[in-house]
PDB file of N, CA and C in Angstrom:
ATOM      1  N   UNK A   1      20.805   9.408  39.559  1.00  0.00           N
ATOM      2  CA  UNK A   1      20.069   8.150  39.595  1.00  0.00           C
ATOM      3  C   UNK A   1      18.956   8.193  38.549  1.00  0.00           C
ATOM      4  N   UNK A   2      18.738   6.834  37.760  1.00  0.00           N
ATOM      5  CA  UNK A   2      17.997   6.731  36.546  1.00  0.00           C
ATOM      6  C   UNK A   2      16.068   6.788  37.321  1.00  0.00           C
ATOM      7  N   UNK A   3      15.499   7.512  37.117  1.00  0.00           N
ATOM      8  CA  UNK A   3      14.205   7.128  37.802  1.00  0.00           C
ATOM      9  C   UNK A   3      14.102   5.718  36.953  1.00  0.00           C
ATOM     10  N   UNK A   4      13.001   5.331  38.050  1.00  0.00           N
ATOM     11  CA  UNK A   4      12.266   4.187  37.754  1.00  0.00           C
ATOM     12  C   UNK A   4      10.771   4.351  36.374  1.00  0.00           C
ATOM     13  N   UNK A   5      10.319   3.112  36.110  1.00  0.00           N
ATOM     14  CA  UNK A   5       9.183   3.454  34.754  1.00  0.00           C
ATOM     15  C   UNK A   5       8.141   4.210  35.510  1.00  0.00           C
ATOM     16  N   UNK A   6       7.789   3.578  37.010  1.00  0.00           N
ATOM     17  CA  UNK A   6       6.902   4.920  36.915  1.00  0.00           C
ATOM     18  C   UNK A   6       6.755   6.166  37.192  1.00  0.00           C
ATOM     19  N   UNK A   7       7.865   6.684  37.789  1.00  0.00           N
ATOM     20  CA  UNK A   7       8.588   7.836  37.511  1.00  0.00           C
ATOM     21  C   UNK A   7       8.649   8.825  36.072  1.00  0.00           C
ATOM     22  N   UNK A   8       8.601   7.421  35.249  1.00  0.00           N
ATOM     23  CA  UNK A   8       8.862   7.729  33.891  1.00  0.00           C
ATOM     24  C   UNK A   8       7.763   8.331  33.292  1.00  0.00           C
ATOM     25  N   UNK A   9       7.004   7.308  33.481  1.00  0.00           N
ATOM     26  CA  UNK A   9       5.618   7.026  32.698  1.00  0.00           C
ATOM     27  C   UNK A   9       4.422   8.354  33.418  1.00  0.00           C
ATOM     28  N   UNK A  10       5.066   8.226  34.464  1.00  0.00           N
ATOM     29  CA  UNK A  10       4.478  10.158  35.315  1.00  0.00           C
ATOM     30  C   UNK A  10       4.302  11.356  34.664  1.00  0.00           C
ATOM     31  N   UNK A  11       5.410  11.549  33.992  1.00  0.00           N
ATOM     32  CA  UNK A  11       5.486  12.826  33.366  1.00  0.00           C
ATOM     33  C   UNK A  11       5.111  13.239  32.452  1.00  0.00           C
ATOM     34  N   UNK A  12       5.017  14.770  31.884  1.00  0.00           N
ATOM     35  CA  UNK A  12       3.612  14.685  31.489  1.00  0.00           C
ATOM     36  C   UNK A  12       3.822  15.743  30.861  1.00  0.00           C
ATOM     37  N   UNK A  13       5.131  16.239  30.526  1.00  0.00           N
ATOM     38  CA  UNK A  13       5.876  17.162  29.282  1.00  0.00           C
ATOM     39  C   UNK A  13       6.799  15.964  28.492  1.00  0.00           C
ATOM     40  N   UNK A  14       5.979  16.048  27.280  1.00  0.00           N
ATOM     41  CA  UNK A  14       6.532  15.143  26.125  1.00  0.00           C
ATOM     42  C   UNK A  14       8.131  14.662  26.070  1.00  0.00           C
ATOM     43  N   UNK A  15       8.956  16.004  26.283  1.00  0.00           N
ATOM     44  CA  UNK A  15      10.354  16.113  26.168  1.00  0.00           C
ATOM     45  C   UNK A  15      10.993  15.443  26.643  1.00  0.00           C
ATOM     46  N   UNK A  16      10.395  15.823  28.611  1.00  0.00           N
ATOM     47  CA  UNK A  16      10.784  15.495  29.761  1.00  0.00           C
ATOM     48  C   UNK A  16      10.618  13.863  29.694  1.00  0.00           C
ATOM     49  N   UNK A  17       9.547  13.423  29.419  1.00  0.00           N
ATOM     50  CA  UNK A  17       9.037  11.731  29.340  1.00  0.00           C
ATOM     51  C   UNK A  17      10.033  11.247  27.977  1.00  0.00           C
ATOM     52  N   UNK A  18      10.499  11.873  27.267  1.00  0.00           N
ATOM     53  CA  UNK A  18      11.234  11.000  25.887  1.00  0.00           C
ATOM     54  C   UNK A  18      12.733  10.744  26.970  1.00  0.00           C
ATOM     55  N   UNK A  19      12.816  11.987  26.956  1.00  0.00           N
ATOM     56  CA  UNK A  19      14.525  11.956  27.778  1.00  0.00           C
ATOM     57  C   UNK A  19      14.729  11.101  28.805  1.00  0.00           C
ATOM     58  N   UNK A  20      13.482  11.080  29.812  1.00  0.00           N
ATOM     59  CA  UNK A  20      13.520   9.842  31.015  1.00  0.00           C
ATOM     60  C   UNK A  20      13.785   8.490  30.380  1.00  0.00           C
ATOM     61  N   UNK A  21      12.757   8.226  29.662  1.00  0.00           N
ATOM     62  CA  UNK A  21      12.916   6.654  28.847  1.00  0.00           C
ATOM     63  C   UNK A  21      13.815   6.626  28.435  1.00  0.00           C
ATOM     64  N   UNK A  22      14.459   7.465  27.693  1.00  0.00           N
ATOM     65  CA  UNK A  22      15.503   6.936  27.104  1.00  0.00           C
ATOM     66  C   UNK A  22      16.789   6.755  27.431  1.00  0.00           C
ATOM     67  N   UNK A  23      16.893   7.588  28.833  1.00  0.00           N
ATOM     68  CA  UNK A  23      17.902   7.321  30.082  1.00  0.00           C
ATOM     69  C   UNK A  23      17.635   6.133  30.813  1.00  0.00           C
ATOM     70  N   UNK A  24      16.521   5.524  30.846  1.00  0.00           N
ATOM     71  CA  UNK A  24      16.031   4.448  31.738  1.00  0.00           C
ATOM     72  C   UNK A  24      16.462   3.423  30.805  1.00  0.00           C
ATOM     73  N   UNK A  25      16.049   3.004  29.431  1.00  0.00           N
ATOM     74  CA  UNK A  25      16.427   2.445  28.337  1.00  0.00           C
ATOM     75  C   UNK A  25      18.181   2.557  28.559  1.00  0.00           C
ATOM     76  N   UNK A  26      19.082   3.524  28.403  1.00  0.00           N
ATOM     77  CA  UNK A  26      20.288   3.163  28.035  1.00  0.00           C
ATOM     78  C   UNK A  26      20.805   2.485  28.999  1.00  0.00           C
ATOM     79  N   UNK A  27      20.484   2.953  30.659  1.00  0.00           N
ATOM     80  CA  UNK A  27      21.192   1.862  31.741  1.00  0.00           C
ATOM     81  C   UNK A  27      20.800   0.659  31.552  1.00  0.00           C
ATOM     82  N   UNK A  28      19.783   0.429  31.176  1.00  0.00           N
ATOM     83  CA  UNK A  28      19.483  -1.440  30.994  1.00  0.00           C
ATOM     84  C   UNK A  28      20.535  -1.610  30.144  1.00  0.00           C
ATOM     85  N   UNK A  29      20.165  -1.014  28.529  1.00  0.00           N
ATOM     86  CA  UNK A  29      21.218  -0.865  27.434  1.00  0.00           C
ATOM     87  C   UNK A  29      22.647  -1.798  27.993  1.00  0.00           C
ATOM     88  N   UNK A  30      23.010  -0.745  28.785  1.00  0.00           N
ATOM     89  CA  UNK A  30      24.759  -0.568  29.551  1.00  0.00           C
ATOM     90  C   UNK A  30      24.901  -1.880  30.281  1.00  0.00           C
ATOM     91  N   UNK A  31      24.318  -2.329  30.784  1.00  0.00           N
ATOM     92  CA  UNK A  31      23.621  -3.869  31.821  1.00  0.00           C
ATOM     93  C   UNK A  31      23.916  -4.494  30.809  1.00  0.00           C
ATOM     94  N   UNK A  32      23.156  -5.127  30.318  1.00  0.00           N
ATOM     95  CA  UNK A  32      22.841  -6.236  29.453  1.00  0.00           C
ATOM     96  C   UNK A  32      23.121  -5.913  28.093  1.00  0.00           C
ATOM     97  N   UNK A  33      23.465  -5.018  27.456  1.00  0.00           N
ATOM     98  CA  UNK A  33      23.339  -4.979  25.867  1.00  0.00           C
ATOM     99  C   UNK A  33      22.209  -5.673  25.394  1.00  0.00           C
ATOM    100  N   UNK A  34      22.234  -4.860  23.832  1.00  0.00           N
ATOM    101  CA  UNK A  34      20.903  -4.860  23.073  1.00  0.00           C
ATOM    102  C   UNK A  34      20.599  -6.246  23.346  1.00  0.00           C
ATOM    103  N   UNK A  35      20.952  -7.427  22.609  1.00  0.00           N
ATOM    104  CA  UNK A  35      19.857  -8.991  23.028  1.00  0.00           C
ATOM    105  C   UNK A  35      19.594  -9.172  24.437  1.00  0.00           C
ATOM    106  N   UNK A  36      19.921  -8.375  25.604  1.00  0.00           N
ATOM    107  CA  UNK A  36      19.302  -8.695  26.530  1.00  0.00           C
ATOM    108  C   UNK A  36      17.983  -7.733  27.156  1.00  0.00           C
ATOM    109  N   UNK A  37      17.983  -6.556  26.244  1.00  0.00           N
ATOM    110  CA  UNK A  37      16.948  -6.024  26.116  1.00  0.00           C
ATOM    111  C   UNK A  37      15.681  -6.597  25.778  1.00  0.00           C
ATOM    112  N   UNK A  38      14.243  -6.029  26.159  1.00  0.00           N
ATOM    113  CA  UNK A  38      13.047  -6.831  26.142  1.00  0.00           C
ATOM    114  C   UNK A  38      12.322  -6.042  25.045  1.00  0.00           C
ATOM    115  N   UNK A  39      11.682  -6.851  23.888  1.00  0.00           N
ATOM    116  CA  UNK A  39      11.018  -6.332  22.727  1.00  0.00           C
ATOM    117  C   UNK A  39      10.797  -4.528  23.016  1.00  0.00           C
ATOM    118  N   UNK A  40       9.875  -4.506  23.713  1.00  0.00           N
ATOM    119  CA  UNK A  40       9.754  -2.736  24.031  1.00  0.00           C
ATOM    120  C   UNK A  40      11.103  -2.144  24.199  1.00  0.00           C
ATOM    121  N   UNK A  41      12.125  -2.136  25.120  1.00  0.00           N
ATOM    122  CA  UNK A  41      13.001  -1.846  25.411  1.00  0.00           C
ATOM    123  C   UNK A  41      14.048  -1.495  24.430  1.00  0.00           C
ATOM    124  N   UNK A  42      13.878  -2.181  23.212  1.00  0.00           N
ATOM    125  CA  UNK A  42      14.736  -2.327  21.866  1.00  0.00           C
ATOM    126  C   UNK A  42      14.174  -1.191  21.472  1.00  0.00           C
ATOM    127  N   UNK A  43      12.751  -1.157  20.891  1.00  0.00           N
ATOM    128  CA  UNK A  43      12.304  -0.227  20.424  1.00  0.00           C
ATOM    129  C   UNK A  43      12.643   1.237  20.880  1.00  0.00           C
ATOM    130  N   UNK A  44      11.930   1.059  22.299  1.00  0.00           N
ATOM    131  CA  UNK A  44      12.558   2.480  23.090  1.00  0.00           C
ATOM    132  C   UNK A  44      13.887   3.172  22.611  1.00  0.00           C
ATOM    133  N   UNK A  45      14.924   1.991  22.521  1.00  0.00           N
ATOM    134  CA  UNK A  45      16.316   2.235  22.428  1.00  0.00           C
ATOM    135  C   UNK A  45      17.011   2.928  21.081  1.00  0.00           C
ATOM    136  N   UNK A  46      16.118   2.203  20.277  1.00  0.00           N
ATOM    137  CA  UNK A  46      16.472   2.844  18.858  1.00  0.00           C
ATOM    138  C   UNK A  46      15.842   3.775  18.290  1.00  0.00           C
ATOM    139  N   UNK A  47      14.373   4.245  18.915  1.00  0.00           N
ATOM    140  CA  UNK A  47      13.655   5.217  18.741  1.00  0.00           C
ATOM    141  C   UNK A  47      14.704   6.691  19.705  1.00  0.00           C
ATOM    142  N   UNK A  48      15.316   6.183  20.467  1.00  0.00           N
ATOM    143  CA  UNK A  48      15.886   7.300  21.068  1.00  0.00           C
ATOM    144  C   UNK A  48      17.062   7.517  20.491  1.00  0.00           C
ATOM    145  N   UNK A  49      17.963   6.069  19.658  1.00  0.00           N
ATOM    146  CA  UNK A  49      19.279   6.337  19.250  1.00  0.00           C
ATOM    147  C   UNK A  49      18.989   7.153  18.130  1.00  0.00           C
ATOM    148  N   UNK A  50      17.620   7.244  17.248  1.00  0.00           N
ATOM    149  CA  UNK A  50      17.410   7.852  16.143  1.00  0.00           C
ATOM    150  C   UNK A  50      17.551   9.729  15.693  1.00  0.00           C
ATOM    151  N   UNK A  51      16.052   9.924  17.375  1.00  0.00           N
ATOM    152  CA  UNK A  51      16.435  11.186  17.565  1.00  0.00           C
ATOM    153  C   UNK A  51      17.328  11.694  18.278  1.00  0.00           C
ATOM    154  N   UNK A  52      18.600  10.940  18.769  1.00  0.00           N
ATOM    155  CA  UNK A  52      19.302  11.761  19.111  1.00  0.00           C
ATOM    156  C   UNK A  52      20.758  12.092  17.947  1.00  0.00           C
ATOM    157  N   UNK A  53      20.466  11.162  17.054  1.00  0.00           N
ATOM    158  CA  UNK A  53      21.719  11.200  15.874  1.00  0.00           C
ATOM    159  C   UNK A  53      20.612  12.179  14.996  1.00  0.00           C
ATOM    160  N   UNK A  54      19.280  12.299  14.883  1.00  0.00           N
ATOM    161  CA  UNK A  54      19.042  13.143  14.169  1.00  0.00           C
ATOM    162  C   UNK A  54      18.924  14.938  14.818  1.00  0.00           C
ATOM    163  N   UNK A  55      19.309  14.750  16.421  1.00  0.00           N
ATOM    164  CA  UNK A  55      19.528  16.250  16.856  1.00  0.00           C
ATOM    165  C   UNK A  55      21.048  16.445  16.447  1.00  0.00           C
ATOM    166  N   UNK A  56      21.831  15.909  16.944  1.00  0.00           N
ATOM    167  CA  UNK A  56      23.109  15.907  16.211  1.00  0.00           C
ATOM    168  C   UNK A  56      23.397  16.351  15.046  1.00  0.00           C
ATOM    169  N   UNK A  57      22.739  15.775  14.433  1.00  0.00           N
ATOM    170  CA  UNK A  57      23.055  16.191  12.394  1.00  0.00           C
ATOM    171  C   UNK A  57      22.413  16.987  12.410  1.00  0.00           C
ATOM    172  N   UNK A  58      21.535  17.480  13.072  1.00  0.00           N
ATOM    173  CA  UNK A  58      20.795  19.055  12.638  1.00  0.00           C
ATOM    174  C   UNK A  58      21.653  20.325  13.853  1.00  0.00           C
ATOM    175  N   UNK A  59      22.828  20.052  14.226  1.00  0.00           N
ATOM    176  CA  UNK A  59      23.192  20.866  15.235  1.00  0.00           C
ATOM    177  C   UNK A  59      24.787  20.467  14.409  1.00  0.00           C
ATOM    178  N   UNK A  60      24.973  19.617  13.261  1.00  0.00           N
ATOM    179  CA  UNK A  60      26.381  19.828  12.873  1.00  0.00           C
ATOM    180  C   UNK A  60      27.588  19.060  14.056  1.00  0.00           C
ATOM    181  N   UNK A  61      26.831  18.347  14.231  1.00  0.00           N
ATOM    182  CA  UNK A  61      27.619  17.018  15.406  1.00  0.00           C
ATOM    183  C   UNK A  61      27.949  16.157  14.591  1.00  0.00           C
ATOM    184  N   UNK A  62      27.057  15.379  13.677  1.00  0.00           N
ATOM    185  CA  UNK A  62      26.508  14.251  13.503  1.00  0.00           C
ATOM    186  C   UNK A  62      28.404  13.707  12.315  1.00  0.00           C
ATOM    187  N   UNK A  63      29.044  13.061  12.592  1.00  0.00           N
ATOM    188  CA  UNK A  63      29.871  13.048  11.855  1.00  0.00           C
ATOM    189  C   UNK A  63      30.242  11.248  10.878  1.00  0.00           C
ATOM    190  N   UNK A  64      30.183  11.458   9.804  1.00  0.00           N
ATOM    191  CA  UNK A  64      29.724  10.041   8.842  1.00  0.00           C
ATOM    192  C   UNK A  64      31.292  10.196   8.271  1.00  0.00           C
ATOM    193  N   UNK A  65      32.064   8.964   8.232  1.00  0.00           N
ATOM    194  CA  UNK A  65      33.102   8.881   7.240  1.00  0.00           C
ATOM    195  C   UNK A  65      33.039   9.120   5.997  1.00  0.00           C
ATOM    196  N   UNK A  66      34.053   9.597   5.176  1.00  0.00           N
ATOM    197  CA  UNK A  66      33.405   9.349   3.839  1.00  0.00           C
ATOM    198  C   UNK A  66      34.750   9.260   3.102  1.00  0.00           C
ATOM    199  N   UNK A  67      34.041   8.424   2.294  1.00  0.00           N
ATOM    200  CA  UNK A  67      34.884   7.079   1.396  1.00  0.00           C
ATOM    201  C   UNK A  67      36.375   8.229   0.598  1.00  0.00           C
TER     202      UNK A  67
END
């Protein structure tokens, strides 16, 4: 189960608080898709889609077509 924001907003190891939001962020995500997301919520969403394609590409996940 996704905690709730203030669940979220509780915690109080950086890591732990990115990873909550951004689990809390993708079930809305999964709900409604991005335009039904709320200004913050977008942000949240792509701030998390960022670092997690940039843990990926630094762990040799990250995979780009190429022409």
């Amino acid at each position: 189960m996704t905690d709730g924001i203030g669940e979220v907003l509780a915690r109080e190891d950086p890591t732990q608080f990115a990873l909550a939001l951004g689990d809390l962020v993708f079930a809305r995500f999964e709900q409604v898709g991005f335009e039904g997301l709320t200004p913050a919520e977008r942000v949240a969403h792509c701030v998390d889609w960022l670092e997690r394609a940039h843990v990926e590409a630094h762990r040799g996940e990250f995979h780009q077509a190429r022409p």
